[in-house]
C-alpha atoms as a PDB file:
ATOM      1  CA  UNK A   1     109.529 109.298 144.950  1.00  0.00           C
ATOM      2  CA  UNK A   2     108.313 111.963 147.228  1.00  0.00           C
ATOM      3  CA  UNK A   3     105.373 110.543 148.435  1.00  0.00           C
ATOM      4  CA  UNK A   4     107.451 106.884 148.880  1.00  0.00           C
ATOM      5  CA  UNK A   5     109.749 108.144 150.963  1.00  0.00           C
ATOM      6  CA  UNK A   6     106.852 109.995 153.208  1.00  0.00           C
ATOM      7  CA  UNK A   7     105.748 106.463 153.705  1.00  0.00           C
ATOM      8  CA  UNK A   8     109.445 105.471 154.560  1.00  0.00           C
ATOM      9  CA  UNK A   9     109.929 104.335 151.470  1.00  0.00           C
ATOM     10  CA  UNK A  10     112.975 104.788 148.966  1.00  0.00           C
ATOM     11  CA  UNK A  11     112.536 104.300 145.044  1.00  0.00           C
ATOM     12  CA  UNK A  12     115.692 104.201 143.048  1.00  0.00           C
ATOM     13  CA  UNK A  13     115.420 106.595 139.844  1.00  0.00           C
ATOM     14  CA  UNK A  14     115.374 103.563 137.689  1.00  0.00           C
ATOM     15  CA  UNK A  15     112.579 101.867 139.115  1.00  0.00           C
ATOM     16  CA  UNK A  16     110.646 105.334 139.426  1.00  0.00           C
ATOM     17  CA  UNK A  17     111.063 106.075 135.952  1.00  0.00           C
ATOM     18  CA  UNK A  18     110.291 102.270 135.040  1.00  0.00           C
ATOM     19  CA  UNK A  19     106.959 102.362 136.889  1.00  0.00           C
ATOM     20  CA  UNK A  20     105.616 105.970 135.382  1.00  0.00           C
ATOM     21  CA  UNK A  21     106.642 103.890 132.282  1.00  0.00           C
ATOM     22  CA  UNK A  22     104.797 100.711 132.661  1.00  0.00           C
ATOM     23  CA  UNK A  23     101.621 102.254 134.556  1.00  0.00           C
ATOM     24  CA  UNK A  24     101.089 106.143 134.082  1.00  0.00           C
ATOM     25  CA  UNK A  25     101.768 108.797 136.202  1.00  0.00           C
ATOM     26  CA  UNK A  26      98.316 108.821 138.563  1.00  0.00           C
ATOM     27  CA  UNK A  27     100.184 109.106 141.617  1.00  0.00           C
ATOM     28  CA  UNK A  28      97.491 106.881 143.337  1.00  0.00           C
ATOM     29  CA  UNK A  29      98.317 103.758 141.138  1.00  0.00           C
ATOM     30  CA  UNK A  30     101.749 104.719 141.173  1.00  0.00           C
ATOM     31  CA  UNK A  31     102.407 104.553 145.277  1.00  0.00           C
ATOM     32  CA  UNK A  32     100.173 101.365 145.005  1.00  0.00           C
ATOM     33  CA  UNK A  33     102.794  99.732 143.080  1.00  0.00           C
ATOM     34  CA  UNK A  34     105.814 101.342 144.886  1.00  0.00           C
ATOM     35  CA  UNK A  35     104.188  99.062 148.104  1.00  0.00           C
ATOM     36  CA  UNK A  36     103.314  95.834 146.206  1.00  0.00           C
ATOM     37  CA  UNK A  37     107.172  96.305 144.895  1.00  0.00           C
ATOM     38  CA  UNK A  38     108.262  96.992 148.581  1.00  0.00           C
ATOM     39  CA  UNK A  39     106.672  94.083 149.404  1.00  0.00           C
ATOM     40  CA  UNK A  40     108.177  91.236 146.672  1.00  0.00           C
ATOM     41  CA  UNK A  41     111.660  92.448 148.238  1.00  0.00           C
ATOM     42  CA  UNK A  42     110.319  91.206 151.230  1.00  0.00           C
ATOM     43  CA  UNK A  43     107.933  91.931 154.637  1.00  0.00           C
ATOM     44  CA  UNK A  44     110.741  94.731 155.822  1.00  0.00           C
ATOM     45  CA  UNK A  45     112.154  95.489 152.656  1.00  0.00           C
ATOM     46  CA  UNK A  46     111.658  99.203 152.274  1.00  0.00           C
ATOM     47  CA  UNK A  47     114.203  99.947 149.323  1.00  0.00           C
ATOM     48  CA  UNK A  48     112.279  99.480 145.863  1.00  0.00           C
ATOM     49  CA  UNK A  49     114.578  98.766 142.516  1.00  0.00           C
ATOM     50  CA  UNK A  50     113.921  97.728 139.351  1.00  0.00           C
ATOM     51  CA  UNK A  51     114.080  94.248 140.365  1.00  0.00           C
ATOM     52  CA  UNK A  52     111.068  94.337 142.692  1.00  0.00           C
ATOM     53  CA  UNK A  53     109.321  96.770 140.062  1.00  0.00           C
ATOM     54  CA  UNK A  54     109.565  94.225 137.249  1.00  0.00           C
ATOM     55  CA  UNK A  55     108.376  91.317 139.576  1.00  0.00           C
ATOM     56  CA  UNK A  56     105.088  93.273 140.047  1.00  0.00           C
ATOM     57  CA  UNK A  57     104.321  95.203 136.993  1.00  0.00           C
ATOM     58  CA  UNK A  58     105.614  92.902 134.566  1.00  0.00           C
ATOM     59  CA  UNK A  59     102.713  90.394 135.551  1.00  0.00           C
ATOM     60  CA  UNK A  60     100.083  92.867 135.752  1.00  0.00           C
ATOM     61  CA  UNK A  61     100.943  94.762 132.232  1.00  0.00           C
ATOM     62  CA  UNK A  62     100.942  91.012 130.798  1.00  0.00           C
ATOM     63  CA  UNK A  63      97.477  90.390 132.940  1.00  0.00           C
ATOM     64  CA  UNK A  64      95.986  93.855 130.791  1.00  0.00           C
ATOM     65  CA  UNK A  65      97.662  92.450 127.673  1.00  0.00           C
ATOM     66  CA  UNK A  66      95.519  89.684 127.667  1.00  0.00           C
ATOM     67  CA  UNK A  67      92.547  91.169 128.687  1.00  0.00           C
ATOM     68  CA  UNK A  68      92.064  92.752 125.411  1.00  0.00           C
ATOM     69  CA  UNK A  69      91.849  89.509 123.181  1.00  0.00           C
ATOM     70  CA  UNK A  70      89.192  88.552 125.598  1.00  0.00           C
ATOM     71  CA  UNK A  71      87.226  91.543 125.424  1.00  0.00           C
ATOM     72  CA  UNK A  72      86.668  90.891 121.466  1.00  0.00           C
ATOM     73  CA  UNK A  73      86.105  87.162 121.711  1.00  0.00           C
ATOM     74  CA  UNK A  74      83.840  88.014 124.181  1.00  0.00           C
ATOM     75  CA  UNK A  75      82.231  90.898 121.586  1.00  0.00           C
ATOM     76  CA  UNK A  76      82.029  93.175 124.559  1.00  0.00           C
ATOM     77  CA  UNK A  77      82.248  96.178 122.688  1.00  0.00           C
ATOM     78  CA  UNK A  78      82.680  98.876 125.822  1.00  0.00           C
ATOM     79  CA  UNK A  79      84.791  96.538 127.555  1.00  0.00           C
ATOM     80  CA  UNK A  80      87.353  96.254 124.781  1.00  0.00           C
ATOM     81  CA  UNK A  81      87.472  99.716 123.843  1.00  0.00           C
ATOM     82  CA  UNK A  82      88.032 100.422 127.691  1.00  0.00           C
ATOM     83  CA  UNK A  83      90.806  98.217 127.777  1.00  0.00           C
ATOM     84  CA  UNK A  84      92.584  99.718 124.717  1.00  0.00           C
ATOM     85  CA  UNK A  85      92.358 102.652 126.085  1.00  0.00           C
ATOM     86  CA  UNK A  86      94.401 102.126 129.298  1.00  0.00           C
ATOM     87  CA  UNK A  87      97.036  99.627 127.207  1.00  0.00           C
ATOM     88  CA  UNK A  88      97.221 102.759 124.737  1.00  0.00           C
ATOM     89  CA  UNK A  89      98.121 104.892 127.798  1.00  0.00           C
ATOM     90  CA  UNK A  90     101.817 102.675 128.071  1.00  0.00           C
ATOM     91  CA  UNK A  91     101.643 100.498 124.877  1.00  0.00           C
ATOM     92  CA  UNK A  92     102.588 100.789 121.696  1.00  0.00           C
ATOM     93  CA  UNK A  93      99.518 100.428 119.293  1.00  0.00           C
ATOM     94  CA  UNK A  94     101.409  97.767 116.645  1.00  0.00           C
ATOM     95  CA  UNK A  95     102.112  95.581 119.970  1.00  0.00           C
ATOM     96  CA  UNK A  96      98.146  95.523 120.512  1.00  0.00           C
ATOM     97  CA  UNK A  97      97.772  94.820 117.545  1.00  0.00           C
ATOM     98  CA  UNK A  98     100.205  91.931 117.361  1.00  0.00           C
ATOM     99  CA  UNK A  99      98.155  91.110 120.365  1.00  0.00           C
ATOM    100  CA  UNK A 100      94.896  90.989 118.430  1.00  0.00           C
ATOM    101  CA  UNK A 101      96.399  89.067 115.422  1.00  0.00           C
ATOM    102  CA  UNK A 102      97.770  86.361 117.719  1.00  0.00           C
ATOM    103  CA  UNK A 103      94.432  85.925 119.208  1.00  0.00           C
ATOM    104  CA  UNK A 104      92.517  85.411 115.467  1.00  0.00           C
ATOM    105  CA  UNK A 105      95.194  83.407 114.385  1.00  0.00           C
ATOM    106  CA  UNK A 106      95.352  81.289 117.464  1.00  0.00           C
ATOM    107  CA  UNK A 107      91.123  81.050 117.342  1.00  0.00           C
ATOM    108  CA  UNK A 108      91.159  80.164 113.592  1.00  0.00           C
ATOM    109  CA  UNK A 109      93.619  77.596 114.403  1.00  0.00           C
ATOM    110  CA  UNK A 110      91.637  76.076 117.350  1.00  0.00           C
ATOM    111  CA  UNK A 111      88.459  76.081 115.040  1.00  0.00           C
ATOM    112  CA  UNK A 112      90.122  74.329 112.323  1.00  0.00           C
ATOM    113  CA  UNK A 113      90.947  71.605 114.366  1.00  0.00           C
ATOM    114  CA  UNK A 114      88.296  71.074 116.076  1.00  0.00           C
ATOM    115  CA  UNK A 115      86.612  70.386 112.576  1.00  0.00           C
ATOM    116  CA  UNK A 116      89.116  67.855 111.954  1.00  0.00           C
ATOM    117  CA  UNK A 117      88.362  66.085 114.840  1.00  0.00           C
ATOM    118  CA  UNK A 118      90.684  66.834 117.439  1.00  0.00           C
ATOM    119  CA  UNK A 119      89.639  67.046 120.760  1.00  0.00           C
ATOM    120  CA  UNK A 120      90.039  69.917 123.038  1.00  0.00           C
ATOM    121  CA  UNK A 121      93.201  68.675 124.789  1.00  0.00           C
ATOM    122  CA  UNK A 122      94.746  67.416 122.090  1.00  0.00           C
ATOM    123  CA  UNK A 123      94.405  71.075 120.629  1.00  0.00           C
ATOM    124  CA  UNK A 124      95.503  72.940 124.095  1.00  0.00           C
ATOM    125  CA  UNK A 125      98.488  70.969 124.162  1.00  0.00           C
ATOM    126  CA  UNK A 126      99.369  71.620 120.237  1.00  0.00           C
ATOM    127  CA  UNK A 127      98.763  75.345 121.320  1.00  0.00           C
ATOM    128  CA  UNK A 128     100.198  75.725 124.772  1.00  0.00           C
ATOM    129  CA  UNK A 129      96.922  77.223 125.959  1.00  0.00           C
ATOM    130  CA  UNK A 130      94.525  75.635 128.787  1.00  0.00           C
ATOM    131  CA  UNK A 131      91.995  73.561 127.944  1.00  0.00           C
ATOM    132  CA  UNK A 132      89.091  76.343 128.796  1.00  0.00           C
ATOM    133  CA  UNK A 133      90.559  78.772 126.416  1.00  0.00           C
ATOM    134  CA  UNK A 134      90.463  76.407 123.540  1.00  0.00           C
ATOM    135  CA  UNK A 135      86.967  75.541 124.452  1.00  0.00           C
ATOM    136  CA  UNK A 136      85.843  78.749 124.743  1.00  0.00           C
ATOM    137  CA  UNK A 137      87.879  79.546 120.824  1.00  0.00           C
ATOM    138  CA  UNK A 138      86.216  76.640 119.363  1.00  0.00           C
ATOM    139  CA  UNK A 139      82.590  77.122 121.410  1.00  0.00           C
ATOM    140  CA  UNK A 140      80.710  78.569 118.205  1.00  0.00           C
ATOM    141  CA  UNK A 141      81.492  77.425 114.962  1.00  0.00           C
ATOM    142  CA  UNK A 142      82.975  80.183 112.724  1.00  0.00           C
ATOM    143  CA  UNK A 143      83.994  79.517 108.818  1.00  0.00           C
ATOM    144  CA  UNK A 144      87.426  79.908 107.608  1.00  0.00           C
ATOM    145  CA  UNK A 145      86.370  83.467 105.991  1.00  0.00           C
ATOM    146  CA  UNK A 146      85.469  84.775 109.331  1.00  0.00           C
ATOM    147  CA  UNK A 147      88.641  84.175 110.107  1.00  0.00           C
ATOM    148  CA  UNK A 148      90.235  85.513 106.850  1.00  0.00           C
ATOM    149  CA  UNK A 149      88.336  89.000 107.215  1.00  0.00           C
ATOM    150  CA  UNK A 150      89.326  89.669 110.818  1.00  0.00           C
ATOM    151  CA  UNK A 151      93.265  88.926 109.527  1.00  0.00           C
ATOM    152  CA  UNK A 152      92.638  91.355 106.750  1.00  0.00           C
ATOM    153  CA  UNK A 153      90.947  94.111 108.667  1.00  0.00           C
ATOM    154  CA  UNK A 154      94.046  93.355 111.053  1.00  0.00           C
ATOM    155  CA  UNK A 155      96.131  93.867 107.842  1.00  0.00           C
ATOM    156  CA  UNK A 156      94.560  97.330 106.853  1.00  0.00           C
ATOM    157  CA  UNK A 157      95.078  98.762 110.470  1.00  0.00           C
ATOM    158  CA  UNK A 158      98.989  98.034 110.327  1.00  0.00           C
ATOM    159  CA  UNK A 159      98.733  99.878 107.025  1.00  0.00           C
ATOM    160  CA  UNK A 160      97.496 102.782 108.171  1.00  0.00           C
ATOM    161  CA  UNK A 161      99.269 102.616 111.735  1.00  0.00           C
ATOM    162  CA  UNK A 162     102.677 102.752 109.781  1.00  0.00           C
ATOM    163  CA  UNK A 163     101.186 105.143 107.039  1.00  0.00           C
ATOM    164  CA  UNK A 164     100.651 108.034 109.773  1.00  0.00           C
ATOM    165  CA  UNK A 165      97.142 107.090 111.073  1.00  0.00           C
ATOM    166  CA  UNK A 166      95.873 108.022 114.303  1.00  0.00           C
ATOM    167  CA  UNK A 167      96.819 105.201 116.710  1.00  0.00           C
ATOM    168  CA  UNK A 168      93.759 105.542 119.217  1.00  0.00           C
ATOM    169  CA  UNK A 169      91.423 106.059 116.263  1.00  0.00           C
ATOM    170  CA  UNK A 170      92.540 103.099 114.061  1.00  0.00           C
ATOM    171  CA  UNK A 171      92.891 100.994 116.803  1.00  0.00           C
ATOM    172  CA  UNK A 172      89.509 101.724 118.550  1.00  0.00           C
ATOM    173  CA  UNK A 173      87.658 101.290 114.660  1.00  0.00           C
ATOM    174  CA  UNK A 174      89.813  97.710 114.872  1.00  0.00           C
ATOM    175  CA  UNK A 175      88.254  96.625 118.508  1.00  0.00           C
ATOM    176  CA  UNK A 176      85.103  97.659 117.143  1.00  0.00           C
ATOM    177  CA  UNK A 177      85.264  95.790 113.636  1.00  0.00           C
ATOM    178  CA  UNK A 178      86.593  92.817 115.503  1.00  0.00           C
ATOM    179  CA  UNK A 179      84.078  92.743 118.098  1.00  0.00           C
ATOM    180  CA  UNK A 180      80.612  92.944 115.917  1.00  0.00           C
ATOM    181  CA  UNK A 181      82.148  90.329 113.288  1.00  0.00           C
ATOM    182  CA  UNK A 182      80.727  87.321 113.577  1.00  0.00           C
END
C-alpha cells in the first residue's frame, strides 16, 4: 500500500490483502496489479478496491489455472512442474488437482467420441470447449486404460493429499506421472 500510494495511488485494505492473496507478496508483481486494477476503474481512477482487484486477478489466476492441464497434455514435463509451482504458491493443491482430473476426464470423453464417430464440433458443443481444444484432446488416439490409469494415479494423490502427504511433493510426482503416460 506504501509503494501505491508513492505512485498516487490508494489500495483499500481489502483489496491489498486480496491481491497478496491471489498473487504473492513480490512487491514487483504486486504494484503491477495495483495499476492494471487502477486502470479497470477507469483512465483517472486512482482508488483501487476489491472490485477492480477481482476484475484483473480473477482472469489471470483462471488464465494460470488452465495453463497447467495444458502443460501435461502437452507432456512438457518442466513446463508443468513450473506451473504447479507458482499455482502452489496461492492454490490449494486438491483444487489443482480437481483441475487435473477435469482435464483427463474431459480428454477421455473427447476420445471416446471421436471413436464413435462424432465429429469435432459436434463434441465441442457437447463439451462447451472450442473446437481446437477438442482437436487437440482427440489428436492421438489413446485407449480407454490410458485414461483409466491417469484417473487412478489422480485417485492415489487425493489419498495421500488428505492422508498428510506433502502437497508440493505429491503433486509434482502427479505432473510428472501424468506427463510421461502415454
Amino acid at each position: 500500500r506504501q509503494r501505491a500510494a508513492l505512485e498516487g495511488l490508494t489500495v483499500t485494505d481489502e483489496a491489498a490483502r486480496l491481491l497478496v492473496e491471489l498473487t504473492g507478496e513480490d512487491t514487483a508483481t504486486l504494484m503491477g496489479e495495483v495499476r492494471k486494477a487502477a486502470l479497470a476503474g477507469g483512465p483517472d481512477n486512482r482508488n483501487v478496491g476489491v472490485r477492480d482487484v477481482g476484475a484483473i486477478v480473477g482472469e489471470h489466476r483462471l488464465s494460470e489455472l488452465f495453463d497447467l492441464p495444458r502443460a501435461v497434455e502437452k507432456r512438457d514435463v518442466a513446463g508443468a512442474l513450473r506451473t504447479l509451482d507458482r499455482l502452489l504458491a496461492t492454490e490449494d493443491a486438491l483444487l489443482l488437482l480437481a483441475v487435473l482430473v477435469r482435464n483427463v476426464r474431459t480428454a477421455w470423453t473427447a476420445v471416446a467420441a471421436r471413436r464413435r464417430g462424432r465429429s469435432v464440433d459436434e463434441i465441442a458443443r457437447a463439451l462447451r470447449l472450442p473446437p481446437g481444444v477438442i482437436a487437440t484432446l482427440t489428436s492421438a488416439e489413446r485407449p480407454d486404460t490410458h485414461f483409466a490409469r491417469q484417473i487412478r494415479r489422480c485417485w492415489e494423490t487425493e489419498h495421500r493429499l488428505k492422508s498428510s502427504g506433502e502437497p508440493r511433493a505429491e503433486m509434482a510426482a502427479l505432473v510428472a506421472d501424468l506427463c510421461a503416460e502415454r
